[in-house]
Every structure is written in structure tokens, then in C-alpha cells.
PDB file of N, CA and C in Angstrom:
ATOM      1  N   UNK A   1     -31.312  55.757 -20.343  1.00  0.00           N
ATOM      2  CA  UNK A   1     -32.283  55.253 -19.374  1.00  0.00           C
ATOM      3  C   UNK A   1     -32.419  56.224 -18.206  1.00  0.00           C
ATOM      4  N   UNK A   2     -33.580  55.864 -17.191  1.00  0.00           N
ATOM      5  CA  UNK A   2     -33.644  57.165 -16.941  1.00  0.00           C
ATOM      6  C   UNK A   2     -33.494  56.445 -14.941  1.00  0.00           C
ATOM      7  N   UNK A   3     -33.863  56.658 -14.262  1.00  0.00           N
ATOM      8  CA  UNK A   3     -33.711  55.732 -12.759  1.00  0.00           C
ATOM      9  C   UNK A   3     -34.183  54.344 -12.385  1.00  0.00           C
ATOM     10  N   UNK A   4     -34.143  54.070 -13.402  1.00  0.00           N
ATOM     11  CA  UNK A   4     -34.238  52.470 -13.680  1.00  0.00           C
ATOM     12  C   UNK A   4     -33.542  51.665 -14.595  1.00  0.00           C
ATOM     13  N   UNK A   5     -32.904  51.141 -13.743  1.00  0.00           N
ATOM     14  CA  UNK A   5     -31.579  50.182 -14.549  1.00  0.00           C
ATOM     15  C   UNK A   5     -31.984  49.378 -15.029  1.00  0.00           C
ATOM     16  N   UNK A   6     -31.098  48.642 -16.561  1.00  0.00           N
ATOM     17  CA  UNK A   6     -31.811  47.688 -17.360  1.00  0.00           C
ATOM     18  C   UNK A   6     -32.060  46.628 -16.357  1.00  0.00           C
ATOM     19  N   UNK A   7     -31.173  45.957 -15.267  1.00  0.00           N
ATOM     20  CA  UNK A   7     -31.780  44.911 -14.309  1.00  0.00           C
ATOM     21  C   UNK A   7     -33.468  44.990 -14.065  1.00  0.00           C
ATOM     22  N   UNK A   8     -33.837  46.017 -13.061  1.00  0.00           N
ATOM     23  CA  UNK A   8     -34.870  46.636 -12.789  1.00  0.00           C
ATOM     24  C   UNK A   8     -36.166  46.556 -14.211  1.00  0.00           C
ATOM     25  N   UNK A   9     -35.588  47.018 -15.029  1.00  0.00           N
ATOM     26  CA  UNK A   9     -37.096  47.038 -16.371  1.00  0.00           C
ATOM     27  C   UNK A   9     -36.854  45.558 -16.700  1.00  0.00           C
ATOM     28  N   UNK A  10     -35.823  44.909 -16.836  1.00  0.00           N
ATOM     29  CA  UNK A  10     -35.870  43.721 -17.749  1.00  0.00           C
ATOM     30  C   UNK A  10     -36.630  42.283 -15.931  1.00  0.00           C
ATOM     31  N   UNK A  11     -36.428  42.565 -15.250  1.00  0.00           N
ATOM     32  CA  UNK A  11     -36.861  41.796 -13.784  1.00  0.00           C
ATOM     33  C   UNK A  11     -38.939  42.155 -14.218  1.00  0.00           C
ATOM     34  N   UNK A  12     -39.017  43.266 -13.852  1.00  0.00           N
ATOM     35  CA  UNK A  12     -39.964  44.271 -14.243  1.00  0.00           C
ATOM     36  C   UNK A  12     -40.777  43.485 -15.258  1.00  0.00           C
ATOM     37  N   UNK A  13     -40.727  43.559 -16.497  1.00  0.00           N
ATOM     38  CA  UNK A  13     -41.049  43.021 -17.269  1.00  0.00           C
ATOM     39  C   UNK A  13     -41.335  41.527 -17.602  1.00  0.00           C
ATOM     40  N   UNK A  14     -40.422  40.868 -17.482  1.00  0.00           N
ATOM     41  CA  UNK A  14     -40.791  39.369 -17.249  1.00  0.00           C
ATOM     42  C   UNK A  14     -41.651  38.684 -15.846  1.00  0.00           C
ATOM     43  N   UNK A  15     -41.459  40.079 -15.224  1.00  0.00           N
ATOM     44  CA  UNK A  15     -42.496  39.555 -13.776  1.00  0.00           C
ATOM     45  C   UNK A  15     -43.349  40.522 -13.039  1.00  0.00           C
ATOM     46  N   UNK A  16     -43.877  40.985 -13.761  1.00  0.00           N
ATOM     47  CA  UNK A  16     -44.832  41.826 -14.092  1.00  0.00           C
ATOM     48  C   UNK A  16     -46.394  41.276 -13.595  1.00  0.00           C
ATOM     49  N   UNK A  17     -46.708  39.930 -14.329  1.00  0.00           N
ATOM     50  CA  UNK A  17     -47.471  39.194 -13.637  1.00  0.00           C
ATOM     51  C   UNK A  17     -48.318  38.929 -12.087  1.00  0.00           C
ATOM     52  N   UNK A  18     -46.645  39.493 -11.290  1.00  0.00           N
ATOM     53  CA  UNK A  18     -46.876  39.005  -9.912  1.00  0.00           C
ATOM     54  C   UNK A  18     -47.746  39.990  -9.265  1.00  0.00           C
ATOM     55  N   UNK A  19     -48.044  41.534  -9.753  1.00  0.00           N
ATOM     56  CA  UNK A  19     -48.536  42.221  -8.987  1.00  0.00           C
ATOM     57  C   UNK A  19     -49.535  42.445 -10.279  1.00  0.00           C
ATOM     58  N   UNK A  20     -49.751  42.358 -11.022  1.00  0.00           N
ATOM     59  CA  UNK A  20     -50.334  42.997 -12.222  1.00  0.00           C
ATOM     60  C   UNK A  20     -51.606  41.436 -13.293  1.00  0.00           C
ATOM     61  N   UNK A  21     -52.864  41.771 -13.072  1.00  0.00           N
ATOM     62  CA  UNK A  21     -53.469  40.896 -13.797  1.00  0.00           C
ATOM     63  C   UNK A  21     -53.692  40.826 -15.301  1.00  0.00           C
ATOM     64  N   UNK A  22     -52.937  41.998 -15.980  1.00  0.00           N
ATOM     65  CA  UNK A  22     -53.017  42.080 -17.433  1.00  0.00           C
ATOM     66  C   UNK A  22     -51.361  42.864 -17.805  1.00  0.00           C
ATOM     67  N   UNK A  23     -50.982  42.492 -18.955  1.00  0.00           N
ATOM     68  CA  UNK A  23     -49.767  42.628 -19.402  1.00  0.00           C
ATOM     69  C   UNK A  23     -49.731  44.479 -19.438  1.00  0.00           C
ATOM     70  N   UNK A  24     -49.237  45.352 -18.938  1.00  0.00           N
ATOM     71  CA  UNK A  24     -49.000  46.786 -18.882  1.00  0.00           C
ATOM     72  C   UNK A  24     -47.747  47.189 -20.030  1.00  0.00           C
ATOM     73  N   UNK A  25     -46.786  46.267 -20.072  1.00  0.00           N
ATOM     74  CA  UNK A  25     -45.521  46.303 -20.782  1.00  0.00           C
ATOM     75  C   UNK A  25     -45.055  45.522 -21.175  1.00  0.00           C
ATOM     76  N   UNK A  26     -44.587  45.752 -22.737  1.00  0.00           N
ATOM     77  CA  UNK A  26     -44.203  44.537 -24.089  1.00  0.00           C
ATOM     78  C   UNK A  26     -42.586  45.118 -24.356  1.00  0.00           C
ATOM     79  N   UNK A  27     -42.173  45.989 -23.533  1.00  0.00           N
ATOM     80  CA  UNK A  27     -40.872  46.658 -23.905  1.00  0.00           C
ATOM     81  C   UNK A  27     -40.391  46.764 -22.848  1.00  0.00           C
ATOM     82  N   UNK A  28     -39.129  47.114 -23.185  1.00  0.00           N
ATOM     83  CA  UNK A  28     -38.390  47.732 -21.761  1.00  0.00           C
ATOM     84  C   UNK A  28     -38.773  49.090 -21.796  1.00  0.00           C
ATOM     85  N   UNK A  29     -39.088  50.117 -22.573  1.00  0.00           N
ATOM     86  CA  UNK A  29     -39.854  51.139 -22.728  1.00  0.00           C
ATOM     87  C   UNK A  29     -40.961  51.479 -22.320  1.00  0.00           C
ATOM     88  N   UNK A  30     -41.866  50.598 -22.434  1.00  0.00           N
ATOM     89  CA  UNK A  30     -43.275  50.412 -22.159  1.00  0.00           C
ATOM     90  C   UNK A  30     -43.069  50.467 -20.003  1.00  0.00           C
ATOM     91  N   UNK A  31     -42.211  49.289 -20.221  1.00  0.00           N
ATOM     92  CA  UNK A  31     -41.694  49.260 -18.307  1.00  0.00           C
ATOM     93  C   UNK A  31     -41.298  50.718 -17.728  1.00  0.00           C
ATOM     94  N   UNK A  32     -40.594  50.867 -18.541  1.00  0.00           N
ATOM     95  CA  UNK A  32     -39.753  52.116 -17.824  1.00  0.00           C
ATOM     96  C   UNK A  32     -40.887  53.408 -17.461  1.00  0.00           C
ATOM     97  N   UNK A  33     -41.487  53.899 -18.200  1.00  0.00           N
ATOM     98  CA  UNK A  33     -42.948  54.604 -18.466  1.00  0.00           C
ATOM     99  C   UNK A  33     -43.826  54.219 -17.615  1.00  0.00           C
ATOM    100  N   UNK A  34     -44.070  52.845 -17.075  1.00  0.00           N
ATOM    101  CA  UNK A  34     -45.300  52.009 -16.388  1.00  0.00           C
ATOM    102  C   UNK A  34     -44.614  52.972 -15.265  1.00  0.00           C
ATOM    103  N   UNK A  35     -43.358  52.505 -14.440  1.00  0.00           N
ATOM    104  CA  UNK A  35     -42.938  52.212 -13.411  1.00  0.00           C
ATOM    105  C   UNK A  35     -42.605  53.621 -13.119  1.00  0.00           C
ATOM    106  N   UNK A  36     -42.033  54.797 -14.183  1.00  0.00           N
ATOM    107  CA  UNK A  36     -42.112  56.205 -13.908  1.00  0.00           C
ATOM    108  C   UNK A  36     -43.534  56.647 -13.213  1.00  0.00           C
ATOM    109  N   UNK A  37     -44.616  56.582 -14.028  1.00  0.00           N
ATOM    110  CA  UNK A  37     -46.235  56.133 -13.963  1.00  0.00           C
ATOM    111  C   UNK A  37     -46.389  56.187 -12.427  1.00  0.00           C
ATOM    112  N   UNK A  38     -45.820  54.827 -12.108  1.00  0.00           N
ATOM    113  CA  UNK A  38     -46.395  54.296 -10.697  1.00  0.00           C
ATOM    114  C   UNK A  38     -45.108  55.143  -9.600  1.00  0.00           C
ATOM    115  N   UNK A  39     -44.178  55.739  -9.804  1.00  0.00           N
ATOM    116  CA  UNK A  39     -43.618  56.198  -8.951  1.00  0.00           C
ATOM    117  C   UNK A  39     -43.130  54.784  -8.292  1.00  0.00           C
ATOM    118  N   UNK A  40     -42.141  54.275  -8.864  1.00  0.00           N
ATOM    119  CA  UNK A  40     -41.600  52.827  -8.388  1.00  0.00           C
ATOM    120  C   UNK A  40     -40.339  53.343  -7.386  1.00  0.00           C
ATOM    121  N   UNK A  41     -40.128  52.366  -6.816  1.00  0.00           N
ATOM    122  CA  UNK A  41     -39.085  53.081  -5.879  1.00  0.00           C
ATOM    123  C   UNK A  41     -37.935  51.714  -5.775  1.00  0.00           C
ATOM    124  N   UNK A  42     -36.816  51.932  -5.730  1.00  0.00           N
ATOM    125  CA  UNK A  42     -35.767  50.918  -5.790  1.00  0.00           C
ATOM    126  C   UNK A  42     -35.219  51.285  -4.234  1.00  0.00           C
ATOM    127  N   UNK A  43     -34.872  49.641  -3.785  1.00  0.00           N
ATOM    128  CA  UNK A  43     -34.269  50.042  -2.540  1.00  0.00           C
ATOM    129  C   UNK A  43     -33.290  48.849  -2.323  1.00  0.00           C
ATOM    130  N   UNK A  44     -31.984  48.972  -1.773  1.00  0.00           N
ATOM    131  CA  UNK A  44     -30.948  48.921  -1.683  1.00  0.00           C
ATOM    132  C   UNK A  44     -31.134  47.306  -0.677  1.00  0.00           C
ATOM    133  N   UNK A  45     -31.935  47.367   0.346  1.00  0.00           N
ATOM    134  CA  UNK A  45     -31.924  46.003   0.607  1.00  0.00           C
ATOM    135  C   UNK A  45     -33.507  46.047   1.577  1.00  0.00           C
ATOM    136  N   UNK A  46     -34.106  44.795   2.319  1.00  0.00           N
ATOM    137  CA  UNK A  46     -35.131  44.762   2.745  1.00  0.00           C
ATOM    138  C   UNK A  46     -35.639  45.808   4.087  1.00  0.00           C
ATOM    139  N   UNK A  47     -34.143  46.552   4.611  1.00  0.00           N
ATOM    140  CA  UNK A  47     -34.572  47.320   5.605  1.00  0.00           C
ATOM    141  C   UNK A  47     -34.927  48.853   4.814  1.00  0.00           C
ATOM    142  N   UNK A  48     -34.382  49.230   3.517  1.00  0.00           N
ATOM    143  CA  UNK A  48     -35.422  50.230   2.654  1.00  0.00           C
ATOM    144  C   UNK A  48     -36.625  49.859   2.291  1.00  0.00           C
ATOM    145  N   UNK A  49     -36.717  48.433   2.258  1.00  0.00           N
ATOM    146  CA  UNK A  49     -38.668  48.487   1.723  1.00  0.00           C
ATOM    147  C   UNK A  49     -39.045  48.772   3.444  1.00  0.00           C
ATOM    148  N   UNK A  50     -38.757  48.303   4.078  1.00  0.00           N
ATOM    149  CA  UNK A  50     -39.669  48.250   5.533  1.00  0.00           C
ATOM    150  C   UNK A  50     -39.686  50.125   5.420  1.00  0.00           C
ATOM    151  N   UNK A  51     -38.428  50.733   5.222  1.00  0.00           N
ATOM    152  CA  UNK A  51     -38.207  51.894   5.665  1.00  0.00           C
ATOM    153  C   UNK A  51     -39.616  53.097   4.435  1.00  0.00           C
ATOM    154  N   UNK A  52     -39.575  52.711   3.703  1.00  0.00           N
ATOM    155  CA  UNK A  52     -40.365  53.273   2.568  1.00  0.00           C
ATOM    156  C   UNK A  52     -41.819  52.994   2.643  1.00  0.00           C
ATOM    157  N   UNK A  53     -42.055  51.896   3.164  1.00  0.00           N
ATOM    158  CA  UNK A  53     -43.666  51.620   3.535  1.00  0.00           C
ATOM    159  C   UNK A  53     -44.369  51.934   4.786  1.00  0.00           C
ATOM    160  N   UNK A  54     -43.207  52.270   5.893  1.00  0.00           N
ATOM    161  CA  UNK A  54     -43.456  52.934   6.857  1.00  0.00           C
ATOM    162  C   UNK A  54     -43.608  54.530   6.289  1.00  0.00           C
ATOM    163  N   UNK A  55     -42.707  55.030   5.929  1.00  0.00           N
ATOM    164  CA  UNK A  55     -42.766  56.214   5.462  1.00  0.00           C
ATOM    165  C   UNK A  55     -43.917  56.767   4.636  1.00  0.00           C
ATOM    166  N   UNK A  56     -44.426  56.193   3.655  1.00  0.00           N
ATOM    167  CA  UNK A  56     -45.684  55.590   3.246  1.00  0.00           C
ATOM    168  C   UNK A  56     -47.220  55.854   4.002  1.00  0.00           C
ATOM    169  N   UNK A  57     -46.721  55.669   5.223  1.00  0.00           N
ATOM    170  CA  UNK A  57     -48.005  55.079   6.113  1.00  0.00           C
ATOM    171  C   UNK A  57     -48.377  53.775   6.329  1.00  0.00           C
ATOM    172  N   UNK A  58     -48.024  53.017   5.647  1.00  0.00           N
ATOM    173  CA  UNK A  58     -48.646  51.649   5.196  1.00  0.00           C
ATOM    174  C   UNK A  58     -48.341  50.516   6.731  1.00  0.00           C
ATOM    175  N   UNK A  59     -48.893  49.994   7.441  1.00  0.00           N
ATOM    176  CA  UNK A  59     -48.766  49.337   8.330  1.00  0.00           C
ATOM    177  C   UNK A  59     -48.179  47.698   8.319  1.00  0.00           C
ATOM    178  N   UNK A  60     -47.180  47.787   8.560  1.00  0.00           N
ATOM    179  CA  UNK A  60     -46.478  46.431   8.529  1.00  0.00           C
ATOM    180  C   UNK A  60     -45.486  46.324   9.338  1.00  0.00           C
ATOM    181  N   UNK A  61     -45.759  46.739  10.890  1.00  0.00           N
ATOM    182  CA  UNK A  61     -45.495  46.288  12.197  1.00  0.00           C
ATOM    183  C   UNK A  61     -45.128  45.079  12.226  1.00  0.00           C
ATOM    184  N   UNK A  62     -46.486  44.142  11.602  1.00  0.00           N
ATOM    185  CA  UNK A  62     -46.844  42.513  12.071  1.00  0.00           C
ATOM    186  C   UNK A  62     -46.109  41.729  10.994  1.00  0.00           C
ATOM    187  N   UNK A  63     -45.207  42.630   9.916  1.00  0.00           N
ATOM    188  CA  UNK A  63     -44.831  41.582   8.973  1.00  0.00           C
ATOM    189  C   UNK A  63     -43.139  41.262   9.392  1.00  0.00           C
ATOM    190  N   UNK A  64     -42.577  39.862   8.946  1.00  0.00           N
ATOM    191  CA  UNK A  64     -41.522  39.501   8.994  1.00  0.00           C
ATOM    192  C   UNK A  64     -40.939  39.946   7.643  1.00  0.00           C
ATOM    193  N   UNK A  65     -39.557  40.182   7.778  1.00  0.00           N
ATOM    194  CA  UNK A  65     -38.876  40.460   6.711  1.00  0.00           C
ATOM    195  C   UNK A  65     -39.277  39.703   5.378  1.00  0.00           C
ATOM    196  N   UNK A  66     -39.616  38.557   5.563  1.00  0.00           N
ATOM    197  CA  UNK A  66     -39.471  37.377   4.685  1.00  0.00           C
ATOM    198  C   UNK A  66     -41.500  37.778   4.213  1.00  0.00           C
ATOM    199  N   UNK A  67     -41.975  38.039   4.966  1.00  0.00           N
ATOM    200  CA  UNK A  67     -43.506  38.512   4.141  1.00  0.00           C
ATOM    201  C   UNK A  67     -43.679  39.227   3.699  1.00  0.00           C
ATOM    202  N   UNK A  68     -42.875  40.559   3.568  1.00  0.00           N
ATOM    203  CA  UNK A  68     -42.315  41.483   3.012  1.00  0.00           C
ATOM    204  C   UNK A  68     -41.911  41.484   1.886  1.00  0.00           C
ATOM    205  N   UNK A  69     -41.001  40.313   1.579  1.00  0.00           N
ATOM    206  CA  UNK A  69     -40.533  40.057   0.497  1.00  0.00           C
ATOM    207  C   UNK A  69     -41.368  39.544  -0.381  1.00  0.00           C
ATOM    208  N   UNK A  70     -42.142  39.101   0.057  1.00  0.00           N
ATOM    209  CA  UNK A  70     -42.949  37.665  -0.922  1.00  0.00           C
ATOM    210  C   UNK A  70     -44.800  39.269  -0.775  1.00  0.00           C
ATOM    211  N   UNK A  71     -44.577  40.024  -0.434  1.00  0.00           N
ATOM    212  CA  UNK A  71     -45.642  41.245  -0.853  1.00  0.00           C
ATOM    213  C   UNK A  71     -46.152  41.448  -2.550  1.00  0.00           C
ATOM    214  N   UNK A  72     -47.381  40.875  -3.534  1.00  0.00           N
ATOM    215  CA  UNK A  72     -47.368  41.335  -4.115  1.00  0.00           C
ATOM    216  C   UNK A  72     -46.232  42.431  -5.294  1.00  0.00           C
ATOM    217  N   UNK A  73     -46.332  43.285  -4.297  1.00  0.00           N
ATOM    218  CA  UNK A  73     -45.836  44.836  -4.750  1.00  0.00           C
ATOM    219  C   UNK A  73     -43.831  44.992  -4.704  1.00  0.00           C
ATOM    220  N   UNK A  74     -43.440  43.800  -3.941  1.00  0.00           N
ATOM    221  CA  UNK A  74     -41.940  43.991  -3.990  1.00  0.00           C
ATOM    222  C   UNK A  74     -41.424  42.864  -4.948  1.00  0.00           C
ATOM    223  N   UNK A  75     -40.829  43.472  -5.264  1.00  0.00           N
ATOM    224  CA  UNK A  75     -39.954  42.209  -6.524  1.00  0.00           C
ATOM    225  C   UNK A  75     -38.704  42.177  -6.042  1.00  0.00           C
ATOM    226  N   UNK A  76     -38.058  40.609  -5.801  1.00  0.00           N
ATOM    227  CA  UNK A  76     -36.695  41.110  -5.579  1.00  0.00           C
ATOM    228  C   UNK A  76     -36.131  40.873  -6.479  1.00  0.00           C
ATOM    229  N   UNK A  77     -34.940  41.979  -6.970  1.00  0.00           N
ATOM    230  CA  UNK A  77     -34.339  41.978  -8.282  1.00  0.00           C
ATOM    231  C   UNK A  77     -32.787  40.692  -7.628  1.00  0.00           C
ATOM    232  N   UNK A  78     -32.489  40.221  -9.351  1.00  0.00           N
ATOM    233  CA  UNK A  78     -31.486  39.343  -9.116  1.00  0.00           C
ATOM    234  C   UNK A  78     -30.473  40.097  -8.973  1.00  0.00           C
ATOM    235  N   UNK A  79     -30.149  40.957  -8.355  1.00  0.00           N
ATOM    236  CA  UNK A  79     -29.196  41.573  -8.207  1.00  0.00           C
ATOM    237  C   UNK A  79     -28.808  41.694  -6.328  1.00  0.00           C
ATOM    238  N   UNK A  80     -29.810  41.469  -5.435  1.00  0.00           N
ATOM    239  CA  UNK A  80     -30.329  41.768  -4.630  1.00  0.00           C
ATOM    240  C   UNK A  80     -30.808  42.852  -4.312  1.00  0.00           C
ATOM    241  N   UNK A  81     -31.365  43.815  -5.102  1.00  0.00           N
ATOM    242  CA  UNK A  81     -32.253  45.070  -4.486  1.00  0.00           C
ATOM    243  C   UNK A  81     -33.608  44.265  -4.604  1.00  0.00           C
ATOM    244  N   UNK A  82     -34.323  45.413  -4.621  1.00  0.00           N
ATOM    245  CA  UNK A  82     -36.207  45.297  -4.504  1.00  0.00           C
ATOM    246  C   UNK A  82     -36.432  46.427  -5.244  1.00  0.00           C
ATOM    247  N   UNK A  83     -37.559  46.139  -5.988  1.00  0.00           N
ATOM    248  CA  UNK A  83     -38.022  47.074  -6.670  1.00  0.00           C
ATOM    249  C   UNK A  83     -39.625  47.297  -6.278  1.00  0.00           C
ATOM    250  N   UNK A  84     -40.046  48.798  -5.887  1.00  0.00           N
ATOM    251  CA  UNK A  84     -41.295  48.069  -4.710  1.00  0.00           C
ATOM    252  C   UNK A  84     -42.370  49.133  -5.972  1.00  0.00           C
ATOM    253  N   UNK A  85     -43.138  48.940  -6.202  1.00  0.00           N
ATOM    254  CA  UNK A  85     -44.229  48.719  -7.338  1.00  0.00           C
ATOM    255  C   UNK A  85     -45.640  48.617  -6.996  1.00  0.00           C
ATOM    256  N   UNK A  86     -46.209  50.921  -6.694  1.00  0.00           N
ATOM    257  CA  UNK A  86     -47.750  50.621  -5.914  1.00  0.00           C
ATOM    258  C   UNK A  86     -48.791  51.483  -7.231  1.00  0.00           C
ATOM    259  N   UNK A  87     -49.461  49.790  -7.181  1.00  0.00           N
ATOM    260  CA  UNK A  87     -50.797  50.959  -8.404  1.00  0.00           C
ATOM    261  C   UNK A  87     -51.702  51.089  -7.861  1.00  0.00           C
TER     262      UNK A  87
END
């Protein structure tokens, strides 16, 4: 596997849905490829997504940690990371 842990593709995959209106991936393969694709970025806890979307450019001054979380584009893995996911 390549910077995405089976947590990450198998989270990925079954919830895929949340940011995505048509199925992209039927594999953990298919995921891993999507998310290489999209330049997915894993982050360690919610002050790396703030830190990565600033970095980004992306403006979210006005958001609370907790709207952050619930963003489309962040998944939180059951592990507690985030897996943040921009197409």
C-alpha cells in the first residue's frame, strides 16, 4: 500500500458518498488511485485540517472546529485522524 492505510481506503470507500454524488471506487484499489488522483491528505488531528486549508488558501476563519469536521471534504477516520478529500 502506498500512503494510505487500509483504515483510510476502507473509511474512504464505504463513505465515499459524503463528498462524492456517484460511486468513484468498488475496491480498495480503485480508493487508493481515486485519493492518489485527488492528492488526499491525512492529518493527525483537527488542528492539521485547520492547518492544511489555511495553507491551501481556503478561508475558514469563521468556522468552529466542529464545522470543520462535519465539511463535506473531511472524513473523520475511526481511528481519530481525518482524511481531507478535494475534487
Amino acid at each position: 500500500m502506498g500512503q494510505y492505510d487500509e483504515v483510510c481506503l476502507e473509511y474512504f470507500l464505504a463513505n465515499q458518498s459524503q463528498l462524492l454524488d456517484e460511486t468513484v471506487a468498488r475496491n480498495l484499489e480503485e480508493a487508493e488511485e481515486f485519493l492518489e488522483d485527488c492528492m488526499a491528505v491525512v492529518c493527525k488531528n483537527i488542528k492539521e485540517v485547520r492547518a492544511y486549508f489555511q495553507d491551501e488558501g481556503v478561508d475558514i476563519a469563521q468556522m468552529s472546529n466542529e464545522e470543520l469536521e462535519d465539511a463535506s471534504e473531511v472524513f473523520s477516520l475511526p481511528d481519530g485522524r481525518f482524511l481531507v478529500v478535494e475534487v
